[in-house]
N, C-alpha and C. Protein backbone atom coordinates (compact mmCIF):
# COMPACT_ATOMS: atom_id res chain seq x y z
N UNK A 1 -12.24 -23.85 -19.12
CA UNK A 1 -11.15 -24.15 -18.21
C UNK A 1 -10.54 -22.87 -17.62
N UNK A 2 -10.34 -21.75 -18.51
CA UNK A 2 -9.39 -20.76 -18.51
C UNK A 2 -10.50 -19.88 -17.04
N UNK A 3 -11.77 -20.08 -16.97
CA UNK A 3 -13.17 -19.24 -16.65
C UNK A 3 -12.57 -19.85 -15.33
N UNK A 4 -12.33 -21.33 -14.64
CA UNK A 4 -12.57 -22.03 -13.78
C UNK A 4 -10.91 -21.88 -12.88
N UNK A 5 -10.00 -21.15 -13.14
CA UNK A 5 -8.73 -20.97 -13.12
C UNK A 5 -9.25 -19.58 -12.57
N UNK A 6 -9.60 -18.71 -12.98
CA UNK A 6 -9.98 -17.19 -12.88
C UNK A 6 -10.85 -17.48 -11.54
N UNK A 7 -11.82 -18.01 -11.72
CA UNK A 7 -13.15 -17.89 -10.05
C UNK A 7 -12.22 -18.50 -8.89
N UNK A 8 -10.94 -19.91 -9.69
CA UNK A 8 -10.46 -19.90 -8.36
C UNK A 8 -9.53 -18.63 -7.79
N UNK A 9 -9.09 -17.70 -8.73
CA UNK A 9 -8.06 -16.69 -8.02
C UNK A 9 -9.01 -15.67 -7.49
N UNK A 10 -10.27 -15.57 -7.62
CA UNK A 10 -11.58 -14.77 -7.65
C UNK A 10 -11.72 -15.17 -6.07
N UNK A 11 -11.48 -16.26 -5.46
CA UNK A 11 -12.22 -17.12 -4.38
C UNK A 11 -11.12 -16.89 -3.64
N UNK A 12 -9.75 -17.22 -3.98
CA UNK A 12 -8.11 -17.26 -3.34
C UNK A 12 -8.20 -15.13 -2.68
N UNK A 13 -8.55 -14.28 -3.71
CA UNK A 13 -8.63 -13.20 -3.51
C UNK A 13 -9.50 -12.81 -1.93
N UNK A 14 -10.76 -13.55 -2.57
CA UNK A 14 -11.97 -13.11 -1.33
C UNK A 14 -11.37 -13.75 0.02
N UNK A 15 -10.55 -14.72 -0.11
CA UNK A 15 -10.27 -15.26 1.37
C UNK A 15 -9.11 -14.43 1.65
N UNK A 16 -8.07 -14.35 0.95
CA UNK A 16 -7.48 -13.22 1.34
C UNK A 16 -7.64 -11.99 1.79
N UNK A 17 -8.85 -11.32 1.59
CA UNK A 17 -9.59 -10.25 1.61
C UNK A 17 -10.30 -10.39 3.16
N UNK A 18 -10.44 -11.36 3.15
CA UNK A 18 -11.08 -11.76 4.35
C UNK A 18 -10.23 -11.67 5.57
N UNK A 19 -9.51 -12.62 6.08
CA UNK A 19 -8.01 -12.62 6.58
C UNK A 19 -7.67 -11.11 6.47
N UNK A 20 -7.38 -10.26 5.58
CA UNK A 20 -7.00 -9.09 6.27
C UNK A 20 -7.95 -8.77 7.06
N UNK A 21 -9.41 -8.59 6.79
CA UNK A 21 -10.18 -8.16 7.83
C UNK A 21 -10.35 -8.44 8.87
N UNK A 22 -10.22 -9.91 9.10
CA UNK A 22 -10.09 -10.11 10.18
C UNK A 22 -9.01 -10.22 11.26
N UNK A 23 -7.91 -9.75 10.57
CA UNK A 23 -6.47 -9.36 11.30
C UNK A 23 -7.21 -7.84 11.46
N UNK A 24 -7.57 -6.97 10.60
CA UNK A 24 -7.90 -5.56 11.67
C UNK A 24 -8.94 -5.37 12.83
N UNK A 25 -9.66 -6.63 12.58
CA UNK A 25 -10.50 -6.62 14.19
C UNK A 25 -9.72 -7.09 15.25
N UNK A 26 -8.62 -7.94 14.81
CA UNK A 26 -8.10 -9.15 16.28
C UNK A 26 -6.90 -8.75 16.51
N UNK A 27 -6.19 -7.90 15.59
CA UNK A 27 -4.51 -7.74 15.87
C UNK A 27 -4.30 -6.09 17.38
N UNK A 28 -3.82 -6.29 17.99
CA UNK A 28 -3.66 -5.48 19.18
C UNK A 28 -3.20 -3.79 18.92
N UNK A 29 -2.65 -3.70 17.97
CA UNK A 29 -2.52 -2.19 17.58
C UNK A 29 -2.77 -1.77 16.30
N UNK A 30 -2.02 -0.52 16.02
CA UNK A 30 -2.32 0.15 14.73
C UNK A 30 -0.86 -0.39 14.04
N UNK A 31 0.15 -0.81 14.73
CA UNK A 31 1.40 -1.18 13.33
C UNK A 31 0.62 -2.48 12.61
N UNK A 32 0.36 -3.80 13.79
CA UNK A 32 -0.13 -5.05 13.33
C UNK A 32 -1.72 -4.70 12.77
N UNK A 33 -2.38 -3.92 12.85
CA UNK A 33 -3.24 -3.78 12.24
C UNK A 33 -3.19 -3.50 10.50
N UNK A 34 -1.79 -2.82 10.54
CA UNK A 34 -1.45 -2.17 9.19
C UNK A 34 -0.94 -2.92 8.67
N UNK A 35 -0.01 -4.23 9.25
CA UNK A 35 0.43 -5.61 8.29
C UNK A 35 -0.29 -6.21 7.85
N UNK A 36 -1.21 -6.44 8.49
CA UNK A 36 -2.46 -7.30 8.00
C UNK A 36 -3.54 -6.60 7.03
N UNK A 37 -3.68 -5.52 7.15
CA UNK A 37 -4.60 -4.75 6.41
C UNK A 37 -3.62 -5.14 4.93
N UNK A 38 -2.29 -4.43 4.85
CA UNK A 38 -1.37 -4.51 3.66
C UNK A 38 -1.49 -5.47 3.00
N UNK A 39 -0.82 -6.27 3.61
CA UNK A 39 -0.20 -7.27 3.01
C UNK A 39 -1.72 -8.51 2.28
N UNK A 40 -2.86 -8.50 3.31
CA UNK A 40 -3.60 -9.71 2.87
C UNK A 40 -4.42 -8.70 1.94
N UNK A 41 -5.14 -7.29 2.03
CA UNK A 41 -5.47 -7.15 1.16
C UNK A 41 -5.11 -6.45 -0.01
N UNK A 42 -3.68 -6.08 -0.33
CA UNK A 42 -2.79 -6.30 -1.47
C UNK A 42 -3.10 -7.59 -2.02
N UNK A 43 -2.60 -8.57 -1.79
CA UNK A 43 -2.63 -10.03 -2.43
C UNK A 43 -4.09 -10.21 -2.66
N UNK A 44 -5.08 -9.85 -1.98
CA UNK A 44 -6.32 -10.53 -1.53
C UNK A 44 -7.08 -9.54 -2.73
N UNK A 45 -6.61 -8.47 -3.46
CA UNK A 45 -7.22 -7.24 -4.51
C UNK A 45 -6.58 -7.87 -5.83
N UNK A 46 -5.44 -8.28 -5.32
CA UNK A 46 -4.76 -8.36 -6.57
C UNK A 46 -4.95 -9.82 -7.25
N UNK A 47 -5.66 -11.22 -6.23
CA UNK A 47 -5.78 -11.97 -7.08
C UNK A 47 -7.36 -12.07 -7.30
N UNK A 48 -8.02 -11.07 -7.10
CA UNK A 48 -9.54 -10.67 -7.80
C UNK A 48 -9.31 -9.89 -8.89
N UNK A 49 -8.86 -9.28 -9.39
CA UNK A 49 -8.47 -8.45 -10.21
C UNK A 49 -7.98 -9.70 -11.47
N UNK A 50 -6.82 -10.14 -11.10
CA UNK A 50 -6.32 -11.44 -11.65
C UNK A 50 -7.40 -11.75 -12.42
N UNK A 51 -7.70 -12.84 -11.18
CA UNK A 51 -9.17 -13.98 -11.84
C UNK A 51 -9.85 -13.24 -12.50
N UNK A 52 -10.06 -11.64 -12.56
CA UNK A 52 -11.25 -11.02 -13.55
C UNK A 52 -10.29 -11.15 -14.72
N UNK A 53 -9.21 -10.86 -15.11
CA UNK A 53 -8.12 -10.76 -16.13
C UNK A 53 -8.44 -11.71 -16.57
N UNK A 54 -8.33 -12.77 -16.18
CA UNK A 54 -8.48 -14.19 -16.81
C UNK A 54 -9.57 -14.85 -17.46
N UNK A 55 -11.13 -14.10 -16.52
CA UNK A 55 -11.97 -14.63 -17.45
C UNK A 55 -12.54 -13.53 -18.67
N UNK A 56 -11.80 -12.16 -18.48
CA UNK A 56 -12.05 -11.07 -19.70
C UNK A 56 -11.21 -11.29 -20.66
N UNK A 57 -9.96 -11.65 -20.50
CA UNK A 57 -9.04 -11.81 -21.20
C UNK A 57 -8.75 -10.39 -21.86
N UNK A 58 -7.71 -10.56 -22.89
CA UNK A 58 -7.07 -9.43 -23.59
C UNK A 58 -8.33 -8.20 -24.37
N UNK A 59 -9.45 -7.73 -23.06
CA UNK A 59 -9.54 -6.72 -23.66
C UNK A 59 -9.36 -5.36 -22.81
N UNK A 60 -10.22 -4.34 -22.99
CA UNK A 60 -10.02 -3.20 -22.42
C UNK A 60 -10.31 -3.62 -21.15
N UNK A 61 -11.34 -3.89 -20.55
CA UNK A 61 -11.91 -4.31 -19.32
C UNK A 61 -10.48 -5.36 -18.20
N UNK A 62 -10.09 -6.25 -19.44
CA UNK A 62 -8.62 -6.70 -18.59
C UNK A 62 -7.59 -5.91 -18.44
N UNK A 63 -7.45 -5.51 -19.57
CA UNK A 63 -6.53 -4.50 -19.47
C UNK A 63 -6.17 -3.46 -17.96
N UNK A 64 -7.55 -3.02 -18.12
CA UNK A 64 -7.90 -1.72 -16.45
C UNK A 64 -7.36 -2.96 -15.52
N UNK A 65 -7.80 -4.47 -15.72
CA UNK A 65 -7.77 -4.85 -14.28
C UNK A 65 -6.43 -5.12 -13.78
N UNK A 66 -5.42 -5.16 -14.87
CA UNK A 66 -3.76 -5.44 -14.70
C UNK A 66 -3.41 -4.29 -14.57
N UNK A 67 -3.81 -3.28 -14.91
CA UNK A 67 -2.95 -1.77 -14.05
C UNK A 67 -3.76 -1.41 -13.44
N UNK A 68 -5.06 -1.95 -12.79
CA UNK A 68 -5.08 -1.72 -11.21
C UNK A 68 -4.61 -2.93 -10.38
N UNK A 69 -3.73 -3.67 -10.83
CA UNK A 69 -3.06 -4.74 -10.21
C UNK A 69 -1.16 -3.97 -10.08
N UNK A 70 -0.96 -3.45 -11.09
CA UNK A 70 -0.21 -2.41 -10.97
C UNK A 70 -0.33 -1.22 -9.97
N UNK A 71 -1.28 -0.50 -9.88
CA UNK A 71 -1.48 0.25 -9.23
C UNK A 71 -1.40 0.04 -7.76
N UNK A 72 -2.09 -1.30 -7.46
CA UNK A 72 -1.86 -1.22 -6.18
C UNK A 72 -0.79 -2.31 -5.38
N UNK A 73 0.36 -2.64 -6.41
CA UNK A 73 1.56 -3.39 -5.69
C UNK A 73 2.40 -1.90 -5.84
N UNK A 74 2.00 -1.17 -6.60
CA UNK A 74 3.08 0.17 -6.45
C UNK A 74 2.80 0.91 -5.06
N UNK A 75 0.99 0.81 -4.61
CA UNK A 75 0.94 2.38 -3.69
C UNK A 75 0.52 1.80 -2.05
N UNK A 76 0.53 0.25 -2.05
CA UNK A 76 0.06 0.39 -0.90
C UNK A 76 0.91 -0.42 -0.05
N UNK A 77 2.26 -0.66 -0.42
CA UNK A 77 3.50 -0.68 0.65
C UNK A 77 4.09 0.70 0.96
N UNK A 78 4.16 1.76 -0.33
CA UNK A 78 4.28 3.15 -0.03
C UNK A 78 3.33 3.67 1.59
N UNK A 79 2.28 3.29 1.01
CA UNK A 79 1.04 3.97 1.56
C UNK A 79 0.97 3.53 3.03
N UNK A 80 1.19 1.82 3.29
CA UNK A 80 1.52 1.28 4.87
C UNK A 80 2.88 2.32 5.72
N UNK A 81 4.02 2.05 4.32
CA UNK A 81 5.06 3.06 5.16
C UNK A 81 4.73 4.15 5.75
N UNK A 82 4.23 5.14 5.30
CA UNK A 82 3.94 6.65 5.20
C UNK A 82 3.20 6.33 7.00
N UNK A 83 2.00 5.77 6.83
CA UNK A 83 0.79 5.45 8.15
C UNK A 83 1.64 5.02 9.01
N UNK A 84 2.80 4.10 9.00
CA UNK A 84 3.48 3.91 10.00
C UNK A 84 4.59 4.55 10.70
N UNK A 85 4.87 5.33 10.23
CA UNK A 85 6.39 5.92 10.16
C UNK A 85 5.15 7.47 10.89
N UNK A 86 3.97 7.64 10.31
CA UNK A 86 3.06 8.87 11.12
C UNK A 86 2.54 8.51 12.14
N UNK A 87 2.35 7.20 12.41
CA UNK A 87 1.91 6.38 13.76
C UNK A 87 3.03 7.08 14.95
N UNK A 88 4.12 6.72 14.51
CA UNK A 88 5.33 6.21 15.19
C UNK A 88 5.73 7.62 15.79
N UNK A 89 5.73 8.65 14.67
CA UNK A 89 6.37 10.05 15.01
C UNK A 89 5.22 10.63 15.82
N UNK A 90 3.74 10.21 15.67
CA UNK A 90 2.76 11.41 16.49
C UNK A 90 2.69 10.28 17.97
N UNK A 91 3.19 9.56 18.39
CA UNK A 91 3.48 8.62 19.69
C UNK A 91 2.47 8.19 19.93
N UNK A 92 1.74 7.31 18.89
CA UNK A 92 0.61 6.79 19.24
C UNK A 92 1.74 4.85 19.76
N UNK A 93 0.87 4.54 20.52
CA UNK A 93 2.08 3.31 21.55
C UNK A 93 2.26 1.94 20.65
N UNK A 94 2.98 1.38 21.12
CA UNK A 94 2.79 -0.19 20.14
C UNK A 94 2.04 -1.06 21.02
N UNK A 95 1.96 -2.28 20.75
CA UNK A 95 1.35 -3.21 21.71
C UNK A 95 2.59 -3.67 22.35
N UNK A 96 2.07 -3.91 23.75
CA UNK A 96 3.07 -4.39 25.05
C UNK A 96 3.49 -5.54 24.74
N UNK A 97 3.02 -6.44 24.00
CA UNK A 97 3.93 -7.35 23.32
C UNK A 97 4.98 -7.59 22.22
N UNK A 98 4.79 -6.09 22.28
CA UNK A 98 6.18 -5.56 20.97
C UNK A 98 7.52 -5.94 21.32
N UNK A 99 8.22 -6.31 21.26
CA UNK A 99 9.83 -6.39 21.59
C UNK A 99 10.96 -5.42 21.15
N UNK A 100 10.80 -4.94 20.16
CA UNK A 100 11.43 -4.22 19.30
C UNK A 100 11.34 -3.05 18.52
N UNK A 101 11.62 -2.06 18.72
CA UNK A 101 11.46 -0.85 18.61
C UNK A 101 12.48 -0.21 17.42
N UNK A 102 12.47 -0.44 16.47
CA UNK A 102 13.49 -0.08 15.57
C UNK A 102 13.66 1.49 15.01
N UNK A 103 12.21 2.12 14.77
CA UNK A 103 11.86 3.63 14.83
C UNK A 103 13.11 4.40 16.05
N UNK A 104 13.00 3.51 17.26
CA UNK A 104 13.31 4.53 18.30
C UNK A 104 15.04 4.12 18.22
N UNK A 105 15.13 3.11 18.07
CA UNK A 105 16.69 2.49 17.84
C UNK A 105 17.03 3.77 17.30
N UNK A 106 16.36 3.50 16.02
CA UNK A 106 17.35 5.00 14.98
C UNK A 106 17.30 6.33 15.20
N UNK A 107 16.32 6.68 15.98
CA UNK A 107 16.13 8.01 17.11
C UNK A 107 15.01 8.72 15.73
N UNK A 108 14.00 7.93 15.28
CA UNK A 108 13.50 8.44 14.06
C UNK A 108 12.30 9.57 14.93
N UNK A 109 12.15 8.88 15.69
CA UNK A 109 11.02 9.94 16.70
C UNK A 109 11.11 11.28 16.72
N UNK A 110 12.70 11.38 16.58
CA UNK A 110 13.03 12.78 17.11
C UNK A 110 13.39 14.14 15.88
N UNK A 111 13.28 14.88 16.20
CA UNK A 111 13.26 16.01 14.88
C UNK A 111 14.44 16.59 14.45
């Protein structure tokens, strides 16, 4: 049962995984490229990792896979910030369907 719980977060992961990828082929710039990259494959790593947890259970091998489930809810909202906030300052453009400019609101552009 516990095996059949795990392949589904194994499967929930890969489609997630997926979905980000295919938000970095279809999304119009580099910010929306970077939400989608983040966010689906954060979730999309972290419930493969999971489902491996689940069908290794409490040993070393699970163990690695929950602090690299750790590892990467810690570094890769850091890691989106950093890419975006360097997007923003070296004036690479948003998409023309952007509305909102919050970087420039706060005058972050400027030195």
């Amino acid at each position: 049962m516990i095996e059949n719980i795990g392949m589904g977060f194994i499967i929930l992961g890969i489609l997630f995984d997926f979905f980000g990828v295919l938000g970095l082929v279809r999304l119009p710039d580099v910010y929306n490229r970077l939400q989608a990259a983040t966010k689906c494959v954060t979730f999309g790593s972290a419930g493969i990792l999971f489902g491996t947890f689940l069908m290794k259970g409490f040993t070393s091998f699970g163990f690695k896979a929950l602090l690299g489930i750790a590892f990467i809810f810690l570094t890769s909202p850091v890691a989106a910030h950093v890419i975006a906030r360097a997007s923003h300052r070296s004036g690479i453009p948003l998409a023309k369907e952007t509305t909102i400019d919050r970087y420039k609101e706060d005058n972050e552009g400027e030195k």
